[in-house]
Protein backbone atom coordinates (compact mmCIF):
# COMPACT_ATOMS: atom_id res chain seq x y z
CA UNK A 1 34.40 58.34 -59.67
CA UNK A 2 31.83 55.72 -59.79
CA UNK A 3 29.86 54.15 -57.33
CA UNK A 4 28.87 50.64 -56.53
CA UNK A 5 25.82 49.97 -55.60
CA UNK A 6 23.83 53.37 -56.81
CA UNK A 7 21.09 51.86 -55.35
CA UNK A 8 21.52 50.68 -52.09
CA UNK A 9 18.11 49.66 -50.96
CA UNK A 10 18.14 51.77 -47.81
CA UNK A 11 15.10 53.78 -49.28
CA UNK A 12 16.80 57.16 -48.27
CA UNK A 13 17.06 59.57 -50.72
CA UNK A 14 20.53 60.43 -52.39
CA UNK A 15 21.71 61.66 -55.32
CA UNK A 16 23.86 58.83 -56.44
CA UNK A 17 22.75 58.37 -59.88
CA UNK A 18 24.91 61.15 -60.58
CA UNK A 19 27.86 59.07 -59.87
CA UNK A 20 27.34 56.17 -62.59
CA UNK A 21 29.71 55.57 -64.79
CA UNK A 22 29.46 56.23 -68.75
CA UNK A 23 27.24 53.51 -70.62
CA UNK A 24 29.18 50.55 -72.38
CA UNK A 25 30.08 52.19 -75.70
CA UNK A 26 27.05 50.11 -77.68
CA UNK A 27 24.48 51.16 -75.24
CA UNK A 28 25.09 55.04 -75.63
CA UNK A 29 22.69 57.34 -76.70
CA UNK A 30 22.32 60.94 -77.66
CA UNK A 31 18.78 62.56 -77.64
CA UNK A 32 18.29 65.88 -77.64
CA UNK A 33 17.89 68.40 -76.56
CA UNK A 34 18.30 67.89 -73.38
CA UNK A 35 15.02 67.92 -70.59
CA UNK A 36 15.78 68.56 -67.27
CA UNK A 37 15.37 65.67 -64.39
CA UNK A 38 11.70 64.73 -63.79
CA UNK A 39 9.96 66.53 -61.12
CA UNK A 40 10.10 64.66 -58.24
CA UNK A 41 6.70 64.34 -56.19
CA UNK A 42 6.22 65.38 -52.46
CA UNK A 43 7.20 62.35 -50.69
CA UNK A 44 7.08 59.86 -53.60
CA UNK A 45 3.29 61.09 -54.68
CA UNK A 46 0.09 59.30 -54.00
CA UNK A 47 0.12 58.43 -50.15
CA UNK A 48 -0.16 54.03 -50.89
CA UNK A 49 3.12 54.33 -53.90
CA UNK A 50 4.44 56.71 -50.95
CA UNK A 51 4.39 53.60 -48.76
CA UNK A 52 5.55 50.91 -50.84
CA UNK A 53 8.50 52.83 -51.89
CA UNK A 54 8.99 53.35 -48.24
CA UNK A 55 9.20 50.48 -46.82
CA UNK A 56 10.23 48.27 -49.63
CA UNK A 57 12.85 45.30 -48.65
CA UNK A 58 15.06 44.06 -51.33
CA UNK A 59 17.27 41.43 -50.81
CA UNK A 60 21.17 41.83 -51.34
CA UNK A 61 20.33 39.75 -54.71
CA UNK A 62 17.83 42.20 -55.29
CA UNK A 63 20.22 44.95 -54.64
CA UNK A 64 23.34 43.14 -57.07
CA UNK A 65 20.71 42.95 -60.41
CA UNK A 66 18.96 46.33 -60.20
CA UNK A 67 22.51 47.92 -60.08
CA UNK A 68 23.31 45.66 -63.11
CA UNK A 69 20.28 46.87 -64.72
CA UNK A 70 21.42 50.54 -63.95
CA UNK A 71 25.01 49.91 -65.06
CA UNK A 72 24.51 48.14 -68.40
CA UNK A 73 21.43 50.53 -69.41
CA UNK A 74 19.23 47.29 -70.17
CA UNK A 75 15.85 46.39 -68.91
CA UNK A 76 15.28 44.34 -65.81
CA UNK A 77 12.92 41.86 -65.94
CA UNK A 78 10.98 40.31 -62.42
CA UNK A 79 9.86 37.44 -62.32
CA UNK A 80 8.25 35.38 -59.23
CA UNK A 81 4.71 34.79 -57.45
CA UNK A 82 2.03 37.36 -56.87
CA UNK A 83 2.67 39.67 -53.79
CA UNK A 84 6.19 39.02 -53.37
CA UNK A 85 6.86 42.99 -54.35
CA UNK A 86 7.62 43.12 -58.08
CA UNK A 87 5.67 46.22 -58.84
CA UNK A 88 6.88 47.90 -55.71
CA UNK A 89 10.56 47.26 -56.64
CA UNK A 90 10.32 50.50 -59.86
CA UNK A 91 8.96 53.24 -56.74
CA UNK A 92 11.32 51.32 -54.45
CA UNK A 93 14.37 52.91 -57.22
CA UNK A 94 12.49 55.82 -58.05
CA UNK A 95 12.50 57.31 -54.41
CA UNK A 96 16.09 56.57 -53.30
CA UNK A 97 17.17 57.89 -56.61
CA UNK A 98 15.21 61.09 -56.81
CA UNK A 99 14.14 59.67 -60.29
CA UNK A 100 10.42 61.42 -60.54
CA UNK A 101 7.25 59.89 -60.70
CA UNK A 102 7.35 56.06 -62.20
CA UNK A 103 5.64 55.91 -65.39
CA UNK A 104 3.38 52.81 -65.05
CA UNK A 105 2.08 50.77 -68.48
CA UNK A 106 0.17 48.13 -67.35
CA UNK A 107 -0.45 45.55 -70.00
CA UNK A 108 -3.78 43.24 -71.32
CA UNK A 109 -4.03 41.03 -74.29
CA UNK A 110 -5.17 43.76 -76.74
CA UNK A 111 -2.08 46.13 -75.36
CA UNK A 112 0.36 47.01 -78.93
CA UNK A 113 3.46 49.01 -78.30
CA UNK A 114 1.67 51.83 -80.12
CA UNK A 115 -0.27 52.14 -77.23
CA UNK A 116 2.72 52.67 -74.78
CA UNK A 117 4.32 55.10 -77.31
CA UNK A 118 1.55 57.82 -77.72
CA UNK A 119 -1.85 58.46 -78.07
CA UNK A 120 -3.04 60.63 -81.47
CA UNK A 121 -6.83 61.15 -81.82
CA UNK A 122 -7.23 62.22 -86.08
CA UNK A 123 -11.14 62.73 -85.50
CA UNK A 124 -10.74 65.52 -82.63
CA UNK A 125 -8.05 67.25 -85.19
CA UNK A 126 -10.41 66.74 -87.81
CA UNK A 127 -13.61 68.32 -85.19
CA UNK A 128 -11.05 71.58 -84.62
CA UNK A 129 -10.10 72.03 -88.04
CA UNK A 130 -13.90 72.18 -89.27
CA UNK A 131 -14.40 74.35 -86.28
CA UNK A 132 -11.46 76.49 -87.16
CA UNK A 133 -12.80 76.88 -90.72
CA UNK A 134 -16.02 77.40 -90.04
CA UNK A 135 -15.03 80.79 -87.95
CA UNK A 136 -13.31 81.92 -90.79
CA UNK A 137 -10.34 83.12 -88.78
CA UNK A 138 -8.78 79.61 -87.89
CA UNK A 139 -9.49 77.82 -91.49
CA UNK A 140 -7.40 80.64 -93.44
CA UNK A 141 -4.45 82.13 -90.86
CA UNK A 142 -1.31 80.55 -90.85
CA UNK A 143 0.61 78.03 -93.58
CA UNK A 144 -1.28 75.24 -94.80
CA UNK A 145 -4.66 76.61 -94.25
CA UNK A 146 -6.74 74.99 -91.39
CA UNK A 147 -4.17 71.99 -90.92
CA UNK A 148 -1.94 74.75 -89.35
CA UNK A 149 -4.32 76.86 -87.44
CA UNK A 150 -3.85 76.45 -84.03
CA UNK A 151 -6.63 74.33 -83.92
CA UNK A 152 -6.32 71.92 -86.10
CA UNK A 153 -2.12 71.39 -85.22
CA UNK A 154 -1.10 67.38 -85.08
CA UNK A 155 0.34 68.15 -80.81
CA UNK A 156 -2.83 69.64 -79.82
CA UNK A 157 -4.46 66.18 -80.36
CA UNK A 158 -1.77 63.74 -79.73
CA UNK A 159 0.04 62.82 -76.23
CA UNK A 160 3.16 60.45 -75.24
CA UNK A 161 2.11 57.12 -73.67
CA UNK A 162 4.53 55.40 -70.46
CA UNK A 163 7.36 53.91 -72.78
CA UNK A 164 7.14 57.25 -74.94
CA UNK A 165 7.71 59.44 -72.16
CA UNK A 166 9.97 57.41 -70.92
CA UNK A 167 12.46 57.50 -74.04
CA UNK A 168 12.05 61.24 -73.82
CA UNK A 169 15.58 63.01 -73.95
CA UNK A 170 16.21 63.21 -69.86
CA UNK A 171 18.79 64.50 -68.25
CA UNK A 172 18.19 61.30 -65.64
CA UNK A 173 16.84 58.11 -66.68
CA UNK A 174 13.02 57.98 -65.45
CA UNK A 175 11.60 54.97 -64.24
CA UNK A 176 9.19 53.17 -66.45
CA UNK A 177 7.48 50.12 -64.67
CA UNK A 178 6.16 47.60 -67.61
CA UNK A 179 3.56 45.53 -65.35
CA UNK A 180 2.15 42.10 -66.21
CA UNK A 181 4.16 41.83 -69.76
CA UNK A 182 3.72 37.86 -69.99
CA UNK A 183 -0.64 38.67 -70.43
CA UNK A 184 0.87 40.77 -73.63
CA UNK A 185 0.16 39.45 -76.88
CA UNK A 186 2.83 36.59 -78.37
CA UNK A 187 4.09 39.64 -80.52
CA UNK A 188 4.70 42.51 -77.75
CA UNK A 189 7.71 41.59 -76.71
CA UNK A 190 9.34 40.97 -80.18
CA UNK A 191 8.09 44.39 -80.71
CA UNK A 192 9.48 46.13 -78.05
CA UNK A 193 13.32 44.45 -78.55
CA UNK A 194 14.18 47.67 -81.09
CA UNK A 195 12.59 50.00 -79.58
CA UNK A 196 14.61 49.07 -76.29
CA UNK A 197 17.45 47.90 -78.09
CA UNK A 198 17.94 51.74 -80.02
CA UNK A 199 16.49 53.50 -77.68
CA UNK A 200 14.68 55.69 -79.96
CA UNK A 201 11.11 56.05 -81.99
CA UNK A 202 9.37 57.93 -85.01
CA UNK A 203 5.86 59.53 -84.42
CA UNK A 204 4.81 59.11 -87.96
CA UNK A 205 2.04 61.43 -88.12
CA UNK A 206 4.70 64.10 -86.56
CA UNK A 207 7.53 63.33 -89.81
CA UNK A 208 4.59 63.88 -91.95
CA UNK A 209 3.99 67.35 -90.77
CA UNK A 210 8.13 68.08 -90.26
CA UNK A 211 8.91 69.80 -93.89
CA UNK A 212 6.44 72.45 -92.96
CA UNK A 213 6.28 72.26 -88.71
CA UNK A 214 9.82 71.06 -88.24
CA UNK A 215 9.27 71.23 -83.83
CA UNK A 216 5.93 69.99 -82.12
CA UNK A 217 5.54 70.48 -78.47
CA UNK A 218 3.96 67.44 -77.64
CA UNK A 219 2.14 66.53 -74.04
CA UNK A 220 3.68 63.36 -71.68
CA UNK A 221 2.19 61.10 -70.52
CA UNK A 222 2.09 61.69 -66.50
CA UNK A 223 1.56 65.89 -66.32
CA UNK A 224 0.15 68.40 -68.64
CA UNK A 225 3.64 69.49 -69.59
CA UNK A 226 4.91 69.49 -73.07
CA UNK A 227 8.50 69.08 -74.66
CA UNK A 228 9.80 69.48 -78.05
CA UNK A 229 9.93 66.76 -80.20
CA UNK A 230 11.90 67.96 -83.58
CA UNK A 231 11.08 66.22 -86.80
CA UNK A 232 9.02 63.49 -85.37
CA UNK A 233 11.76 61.43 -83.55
CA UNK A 234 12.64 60.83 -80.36
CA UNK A 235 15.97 59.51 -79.08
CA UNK A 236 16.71 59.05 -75.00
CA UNK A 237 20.10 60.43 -73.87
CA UNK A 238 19.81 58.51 -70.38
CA UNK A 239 18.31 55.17 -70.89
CA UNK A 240 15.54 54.60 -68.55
CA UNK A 241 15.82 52.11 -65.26
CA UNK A 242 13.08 49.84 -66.89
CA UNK A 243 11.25 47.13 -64.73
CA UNK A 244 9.35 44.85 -66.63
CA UNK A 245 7.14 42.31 -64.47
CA UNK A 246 5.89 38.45 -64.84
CA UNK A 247 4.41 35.82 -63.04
CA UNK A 248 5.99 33.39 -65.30
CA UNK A 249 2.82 32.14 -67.16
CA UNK A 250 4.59 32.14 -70.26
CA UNK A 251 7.90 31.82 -71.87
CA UNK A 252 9.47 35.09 -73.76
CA UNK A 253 11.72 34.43 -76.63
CA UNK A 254 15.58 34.57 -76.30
CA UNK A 255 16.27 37.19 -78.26
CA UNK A 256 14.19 39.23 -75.59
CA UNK A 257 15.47 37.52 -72.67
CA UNK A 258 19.42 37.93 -73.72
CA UNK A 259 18.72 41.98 -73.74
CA UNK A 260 17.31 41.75 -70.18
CA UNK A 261 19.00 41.66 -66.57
CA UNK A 262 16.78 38.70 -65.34
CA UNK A 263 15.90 38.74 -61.70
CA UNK A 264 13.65 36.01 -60.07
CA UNK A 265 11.94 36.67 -56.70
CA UNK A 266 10.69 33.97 -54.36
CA UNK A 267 8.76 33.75 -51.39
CA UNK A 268 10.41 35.45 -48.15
CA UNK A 269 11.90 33.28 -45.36
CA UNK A 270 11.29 33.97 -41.73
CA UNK A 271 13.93 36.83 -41.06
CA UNK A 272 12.38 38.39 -44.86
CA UNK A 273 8.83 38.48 -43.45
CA UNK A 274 9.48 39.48 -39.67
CA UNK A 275 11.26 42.40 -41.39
CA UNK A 276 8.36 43.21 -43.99
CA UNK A 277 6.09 43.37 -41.02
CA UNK A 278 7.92 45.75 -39.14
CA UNK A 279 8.49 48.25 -41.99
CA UNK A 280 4.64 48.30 -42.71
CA UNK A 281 3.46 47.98 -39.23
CA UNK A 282 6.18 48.21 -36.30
CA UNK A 283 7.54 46.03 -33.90
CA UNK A 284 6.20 42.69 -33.90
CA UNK A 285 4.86 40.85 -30.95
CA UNK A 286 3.80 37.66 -29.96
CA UNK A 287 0.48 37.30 -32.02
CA UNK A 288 1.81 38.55 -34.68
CA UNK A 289 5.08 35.68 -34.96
CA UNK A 290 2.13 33.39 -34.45
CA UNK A 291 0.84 35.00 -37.72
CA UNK A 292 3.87 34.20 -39.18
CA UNK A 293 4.32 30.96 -38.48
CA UNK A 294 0.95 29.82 -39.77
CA UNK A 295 2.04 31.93 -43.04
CA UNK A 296 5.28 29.80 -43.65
CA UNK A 297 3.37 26.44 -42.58
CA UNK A 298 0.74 27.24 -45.19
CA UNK A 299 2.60 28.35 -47.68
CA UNK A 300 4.58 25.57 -47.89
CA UNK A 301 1.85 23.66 -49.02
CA UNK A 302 0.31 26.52 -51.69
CA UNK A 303 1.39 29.76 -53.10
CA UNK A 304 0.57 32.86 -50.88
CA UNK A 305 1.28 36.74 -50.77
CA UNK A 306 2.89 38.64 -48.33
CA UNK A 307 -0.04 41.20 -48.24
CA UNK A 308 -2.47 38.57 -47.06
CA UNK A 309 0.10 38.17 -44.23
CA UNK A 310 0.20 42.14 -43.50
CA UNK A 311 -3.34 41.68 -43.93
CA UNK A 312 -4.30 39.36 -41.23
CA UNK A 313 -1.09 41.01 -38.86
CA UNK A 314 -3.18 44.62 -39.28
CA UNK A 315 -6.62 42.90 -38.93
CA UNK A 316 -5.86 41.54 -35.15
CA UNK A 317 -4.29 44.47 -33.77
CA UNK A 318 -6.81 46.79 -34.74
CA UNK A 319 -10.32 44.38 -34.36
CA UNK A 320 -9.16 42.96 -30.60
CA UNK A 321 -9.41 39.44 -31.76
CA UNK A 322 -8.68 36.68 -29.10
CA UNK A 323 -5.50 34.09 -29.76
CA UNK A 324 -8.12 31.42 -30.14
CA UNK A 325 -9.12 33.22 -33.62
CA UNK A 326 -6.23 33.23 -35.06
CA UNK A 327 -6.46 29.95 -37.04
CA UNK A 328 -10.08 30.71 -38.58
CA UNK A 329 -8.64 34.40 -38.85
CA UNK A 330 -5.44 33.20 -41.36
CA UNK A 331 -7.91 30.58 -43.28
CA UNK A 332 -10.05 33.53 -44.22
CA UNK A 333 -7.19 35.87 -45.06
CA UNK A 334 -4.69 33.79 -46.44
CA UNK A 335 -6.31 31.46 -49.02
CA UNK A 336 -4.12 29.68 -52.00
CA UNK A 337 -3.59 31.94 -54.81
CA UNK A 338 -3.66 28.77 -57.03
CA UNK A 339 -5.09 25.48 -57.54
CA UNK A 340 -4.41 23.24 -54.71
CA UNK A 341 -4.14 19.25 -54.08
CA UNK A 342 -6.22 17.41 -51.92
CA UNK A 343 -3.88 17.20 -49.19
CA UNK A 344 -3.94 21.31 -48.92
CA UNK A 345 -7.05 21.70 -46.60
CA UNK A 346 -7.40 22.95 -42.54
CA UNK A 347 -6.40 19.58 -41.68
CA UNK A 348 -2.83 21.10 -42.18
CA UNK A 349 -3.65 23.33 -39.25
């Protein structure tokens, strides 16, 4: 029986991903064999992911399009202004899933989707196989001479990237977190439509070496562990919950757009923030709605993030502050992100 939403946005941990329905019949996908479900780290890993997955608050719209994401097995793509929780969203998923450790790819200008597939290094293989001939023992054992000693083999020098692991053969879909695609280069995201579109990638150096090393066990990308990967292809059997963020700099083309579940996040209103504040730092009192209101009066004028607000909230409890520094306190903490007219000074305090 299947369940609607999976993901609730409570942030309490349940196993409801084992209730989603079967894939639509052209988004189905059989890799194998079959891994087990990700380890899952001791309270959602390093202690500051910990806390954004924590206290993460999605909206119900929020809520609707990550559930569409889950159910259509397509990417979701986030768009909206800096701070307002894009790349907290993936841990957000991750924890009240029990999906395992996010695999983050964060992308630059020079990033190619090689680089989020794997990693191979040909002039350490080339180091081990001299080394391995050179001892005698490694150079000659084995077929194919020092190409298939143990030192020299095409695994020992080549690891799985964030998208790579991610298309790995899982039981459960892992969560990949694509951050900052629109600073890609104007060909990324063309590139990446087949590989998220089949689900499914050649390591080309690994179908070389196939007729004579049919299995590699290759490395991931977030542990030392290694899984089989048979005649140089891998093929995911759960697609992976994949969050790609922007900050809307740039338009993607629409053959990329029309395979994504688009979901556009703007800046909190009052009820949004008050309840930000209290997951990160308690109750709120009468400073701290002060806080607020100089937040929403500023940022009407300019674009803001809701961490400068936490900021400032954390900074007076803890420093003792008087109420009379609370305006010079929020112009120091919560400056535009963005260019500004001339009408956007202090005089709007």
């Amino acid at each position: 029986m299947s369940l609607w939403p999976v993901y609730t946005g409570s942030s309490a941990p349940h196993d409801g991903i084992d209730a989603l329905p079967a894939p639509p019949p052209w988004r189905r996908f059989d890799g194998g064999p079959a891994l087990p479900p990700a380890r899952e780290e001791e309270d959602g890993g390093a202690p500051g992911r910990s806390h954004r997955a924590r206290t993460y608050q999605p909206t119900a719209e929020t809520v609707r399009w990550v559930n569409a994401a889950l159910y259509l097995r397509r990417p979701l793509l986030v768009t909206g202004p800096p701070g307002s929780g894009k790349s907290s969203l993936p841990y957000a998923v991750a924890r009240e899933l029990r999906l395992g450790r996010v695999l983050r790819w964060n992308i630059t200008s020079r990033t190619t989707l090689t680089d989020g597939l794997y990693r191979y290094d040909p002039l350490s293989r080339l180091y081990a196989a001299g080394r391995g001939g050179a001892g005698g023992a490694g150079g000659a054992g084995g077929a194919g001479g020092a190409a298939g000693s143990d030192e020299a083999r095409i695994e020992d020098h080549l690891r799985l990237g964030p998208l790579g692991t991610a298309l790995l053969p899982y039981e459960r879909p892992r969560v990949l977190l694509i951050d900052e695609i629109d600073k890609s280069d104007l060909d990324l995201p063309n590139d990446l439509l087949h590989i998220l579109e089949e689900g499914q990638y050649e390591i080309p150096e690994l179908v070389r070496a196939a007729r004579s090393h049919p299995e590699a066990e290759v490395m991931v990308a977030d542990s030392e562990e290694r899984v089989p990967v048979r005649h140089g292809e891998v093929r995911c059997r759960a697609f992976p919950f994949v969050v790609l963020t922007s900050n809307g700099e740039r338009e993607f083309p629409p053959a990329f757009l029309r395979r994504c579940v688009r979901l556009e996040l703007r800046q909190p209103v009052r009820e949004q923030l008050e309840d930000i504040v209290r997951a990160h730092l308690g109750e709120l009192d009468e400073r701290d709605r002060a806080l607020v209101d100089t937040f929403l009066h500023r940022g009407s004028a300019g674009e803001l993030a809701t961490d400068q607000l936490l900021n400032a909230i954390y900074l007076t409890r803890t420093s003792g502050l008087e109420a009379s520094s609370l305006e010079e306190l929020a112009k120091a903490l919560m400056p535009y992100l963005g260019r500004v007219t001339e009408s956007w000074d202090t005089d709007d305090f």
